[in-house]
C-alpha atoms as a PDB file:
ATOM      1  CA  UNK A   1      -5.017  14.451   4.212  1.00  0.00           C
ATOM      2  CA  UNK A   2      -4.398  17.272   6.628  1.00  0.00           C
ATOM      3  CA  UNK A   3      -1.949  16.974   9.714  1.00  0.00           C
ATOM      4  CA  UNK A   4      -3.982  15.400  12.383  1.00  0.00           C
ATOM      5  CA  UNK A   5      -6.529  14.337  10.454  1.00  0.00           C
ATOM      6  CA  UNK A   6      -8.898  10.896  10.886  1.00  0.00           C
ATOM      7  CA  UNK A   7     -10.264   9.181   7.747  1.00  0.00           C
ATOM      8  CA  UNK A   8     -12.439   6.301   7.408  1.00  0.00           C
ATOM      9  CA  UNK A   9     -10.736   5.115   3.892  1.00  0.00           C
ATOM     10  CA  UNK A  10      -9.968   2.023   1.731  1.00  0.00           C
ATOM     11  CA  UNK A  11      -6.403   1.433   2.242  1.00  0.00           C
ATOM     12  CA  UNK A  12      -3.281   0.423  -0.014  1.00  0.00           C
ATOM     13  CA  UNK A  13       0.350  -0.348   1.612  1.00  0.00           C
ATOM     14  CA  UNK A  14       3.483  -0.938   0.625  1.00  0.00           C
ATOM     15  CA  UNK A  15       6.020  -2.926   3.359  1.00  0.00           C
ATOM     16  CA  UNK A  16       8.650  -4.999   3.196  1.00  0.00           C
ATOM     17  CA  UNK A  17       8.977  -8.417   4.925  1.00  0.00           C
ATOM     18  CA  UNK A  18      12.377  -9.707   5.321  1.00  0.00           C
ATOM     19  CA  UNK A  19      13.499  -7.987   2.876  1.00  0.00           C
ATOM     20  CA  UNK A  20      10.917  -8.644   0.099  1.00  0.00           C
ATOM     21  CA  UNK A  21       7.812  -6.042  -1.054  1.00  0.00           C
ATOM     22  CA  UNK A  22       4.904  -6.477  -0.664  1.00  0.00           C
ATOM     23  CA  UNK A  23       1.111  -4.425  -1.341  1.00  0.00           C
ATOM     24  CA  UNK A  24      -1.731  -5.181   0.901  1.00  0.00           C
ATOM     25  CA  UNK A  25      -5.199  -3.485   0.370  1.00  0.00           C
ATOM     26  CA  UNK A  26      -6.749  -2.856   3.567  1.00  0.00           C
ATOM     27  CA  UNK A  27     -10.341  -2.142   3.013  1.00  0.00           C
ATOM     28  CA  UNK A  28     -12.793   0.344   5.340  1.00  0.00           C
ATOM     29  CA  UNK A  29     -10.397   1.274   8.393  1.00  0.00           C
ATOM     30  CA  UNK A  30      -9.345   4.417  10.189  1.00  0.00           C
ATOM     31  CA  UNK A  31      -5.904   5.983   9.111  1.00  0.00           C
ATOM     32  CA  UNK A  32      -4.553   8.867  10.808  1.00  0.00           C
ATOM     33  CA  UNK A  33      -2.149  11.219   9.868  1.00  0.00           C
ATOM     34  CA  UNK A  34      -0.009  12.440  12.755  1.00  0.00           C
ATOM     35  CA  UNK A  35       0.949  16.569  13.058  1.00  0.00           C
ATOM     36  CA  UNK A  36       4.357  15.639  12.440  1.00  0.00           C
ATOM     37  CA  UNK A  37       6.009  12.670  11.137  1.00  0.00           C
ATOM     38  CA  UNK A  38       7.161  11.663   7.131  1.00  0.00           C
ATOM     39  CA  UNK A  39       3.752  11.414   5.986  1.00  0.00           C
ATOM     40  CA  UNK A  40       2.730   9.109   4.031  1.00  0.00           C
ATOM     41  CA  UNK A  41       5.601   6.614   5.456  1.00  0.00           C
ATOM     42  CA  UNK A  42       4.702   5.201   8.915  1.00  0.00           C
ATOM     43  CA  UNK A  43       6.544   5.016  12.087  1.00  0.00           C
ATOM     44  CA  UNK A  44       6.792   0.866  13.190  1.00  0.00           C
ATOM     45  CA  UNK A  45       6.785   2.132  17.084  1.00  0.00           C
ATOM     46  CA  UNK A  46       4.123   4.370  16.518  1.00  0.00           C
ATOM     47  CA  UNK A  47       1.661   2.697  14.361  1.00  0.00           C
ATOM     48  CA  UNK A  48       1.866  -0.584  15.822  1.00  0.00           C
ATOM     49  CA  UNK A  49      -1.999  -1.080  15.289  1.00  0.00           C
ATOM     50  CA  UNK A  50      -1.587  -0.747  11.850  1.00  0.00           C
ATOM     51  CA  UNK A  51       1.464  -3.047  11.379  1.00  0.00           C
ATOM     52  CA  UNK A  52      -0.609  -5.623  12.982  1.00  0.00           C
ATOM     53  CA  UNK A  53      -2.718  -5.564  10.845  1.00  0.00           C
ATOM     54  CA  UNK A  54      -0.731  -5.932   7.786  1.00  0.00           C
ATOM     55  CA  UNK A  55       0.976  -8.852   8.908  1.00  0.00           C
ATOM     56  CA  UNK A  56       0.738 -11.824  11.583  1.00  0.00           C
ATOM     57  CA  UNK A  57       2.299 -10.798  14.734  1.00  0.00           C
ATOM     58  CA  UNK A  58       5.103 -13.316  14.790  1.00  0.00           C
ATOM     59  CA  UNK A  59       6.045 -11.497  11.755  1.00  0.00           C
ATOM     60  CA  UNK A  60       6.033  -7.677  12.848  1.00  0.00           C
ATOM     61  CA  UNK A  61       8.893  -7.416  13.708  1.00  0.00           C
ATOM     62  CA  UNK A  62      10.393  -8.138  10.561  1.00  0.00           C
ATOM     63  CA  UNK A  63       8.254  -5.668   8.547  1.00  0.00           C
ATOM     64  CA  UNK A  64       9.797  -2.600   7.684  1.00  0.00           C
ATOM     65  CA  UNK A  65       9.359   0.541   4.968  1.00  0.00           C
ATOM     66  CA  UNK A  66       6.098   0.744   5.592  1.00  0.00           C
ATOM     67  CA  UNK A  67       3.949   3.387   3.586  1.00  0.00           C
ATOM     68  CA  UNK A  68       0.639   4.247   2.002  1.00  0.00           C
ATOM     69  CA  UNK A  69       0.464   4.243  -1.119  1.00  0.00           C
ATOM     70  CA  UNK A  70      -3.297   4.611  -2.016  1.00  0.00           C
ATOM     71  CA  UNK A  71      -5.931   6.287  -0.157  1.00  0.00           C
ATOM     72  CA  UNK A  72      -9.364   6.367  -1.261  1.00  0.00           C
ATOM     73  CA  UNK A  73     -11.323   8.545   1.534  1.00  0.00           C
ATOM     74  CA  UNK A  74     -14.800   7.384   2.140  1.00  0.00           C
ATOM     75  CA  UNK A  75     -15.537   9.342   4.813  1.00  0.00           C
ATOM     76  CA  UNK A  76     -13.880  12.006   7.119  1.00  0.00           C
ATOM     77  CA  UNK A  77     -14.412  11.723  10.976  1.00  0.00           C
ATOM     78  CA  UNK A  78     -12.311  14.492  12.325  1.00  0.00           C
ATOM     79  CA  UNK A  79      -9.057  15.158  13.884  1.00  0.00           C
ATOM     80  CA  UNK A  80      -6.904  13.803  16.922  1.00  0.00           C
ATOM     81  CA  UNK A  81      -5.977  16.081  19.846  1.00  0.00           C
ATOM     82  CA  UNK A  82      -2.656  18.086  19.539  1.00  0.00           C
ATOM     83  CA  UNK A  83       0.012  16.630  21.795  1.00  0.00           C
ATOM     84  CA  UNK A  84      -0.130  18.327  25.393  1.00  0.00           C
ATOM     85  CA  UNK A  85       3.059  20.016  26.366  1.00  0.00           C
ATOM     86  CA  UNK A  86       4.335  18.647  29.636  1.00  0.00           C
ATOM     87  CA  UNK A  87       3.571  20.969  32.407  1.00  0.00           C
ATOM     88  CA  UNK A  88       0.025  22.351  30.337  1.00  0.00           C
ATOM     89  CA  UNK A  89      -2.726  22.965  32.532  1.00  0.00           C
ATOM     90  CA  UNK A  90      -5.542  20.586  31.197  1.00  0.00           C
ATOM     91  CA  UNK A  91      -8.735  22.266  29.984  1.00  0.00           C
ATOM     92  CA  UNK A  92     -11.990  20.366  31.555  1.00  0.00           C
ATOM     93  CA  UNK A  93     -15.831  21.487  30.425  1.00  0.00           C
ATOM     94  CA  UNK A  94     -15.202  25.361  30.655  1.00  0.00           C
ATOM     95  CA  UNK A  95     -12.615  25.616  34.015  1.00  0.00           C
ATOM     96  CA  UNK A  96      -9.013  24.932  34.320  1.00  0.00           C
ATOM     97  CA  UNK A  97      -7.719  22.147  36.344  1.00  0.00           C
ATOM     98  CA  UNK A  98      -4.448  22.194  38.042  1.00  0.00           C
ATOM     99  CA  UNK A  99      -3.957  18.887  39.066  1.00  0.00           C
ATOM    100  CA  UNK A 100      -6.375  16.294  40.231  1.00  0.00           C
ATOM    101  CA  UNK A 101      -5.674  13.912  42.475  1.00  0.00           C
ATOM    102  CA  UNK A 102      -8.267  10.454  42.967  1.00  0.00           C
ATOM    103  CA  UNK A 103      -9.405   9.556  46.381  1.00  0.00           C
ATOM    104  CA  UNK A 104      -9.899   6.156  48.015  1.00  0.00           C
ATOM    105  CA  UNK A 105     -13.580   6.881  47.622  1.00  0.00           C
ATOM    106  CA  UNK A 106     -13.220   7.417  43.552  1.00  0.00           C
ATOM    107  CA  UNK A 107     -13.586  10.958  43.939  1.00  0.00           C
ATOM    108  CA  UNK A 108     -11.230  13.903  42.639  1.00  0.00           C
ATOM    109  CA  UNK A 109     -10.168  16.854  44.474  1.00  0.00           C
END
């Protein structure tokens, strides 16, 4: 997998749970890889989704190592938005946009 790339893929991890290993396959979800990080060992703050997964969530919080070790790609979807840096103008449908600031009404100015 690229750096910020999505995947629809069958699965394999590797974690341990208080200590012990264990491998859980995790058949036909998305996995992303993030643009930096120590691909293919996941971050327990940053993918809580898939953590949950892996375990029950009385139990996540005493999962750690976590990391892929078998990917088998079924189909690629695309890639995830680089991270903004603060102060960025944000690009909207062809114009730049300051700052926008919602009304009462629902509208922007």
């Amino acid at each position: 997998m690229k750096p910020g790339e999505l995947v629809y893929a069958d699965a394999v991890f590797k974690f341990k749970l208080k200590g012990r290993s264990y491998k859980k396959t995790m058949p036909k979800m998305i996995v992303s890889r993030k643009y930096e990080g120590n691909w293919p060992k996941l971050d327990l703050k940053e993918d809580t989704l898939i953590v949950g997964k892996l375990v029950d969530r009385k139990k996540r919080y005493d999962v750690s190592e976590v990391e892929i070790i078998g990917l088998k790609v079924l189909a690629r979807t695309g890639y995830i938005n680089k991270p903004r840096v603060p102060g960025q103008k944000v690009q909207s449908s062809g114009f730049v946009v300051e700052k926008q600031t919602r009304l009462d009404n629902g509208s922007f100015v």
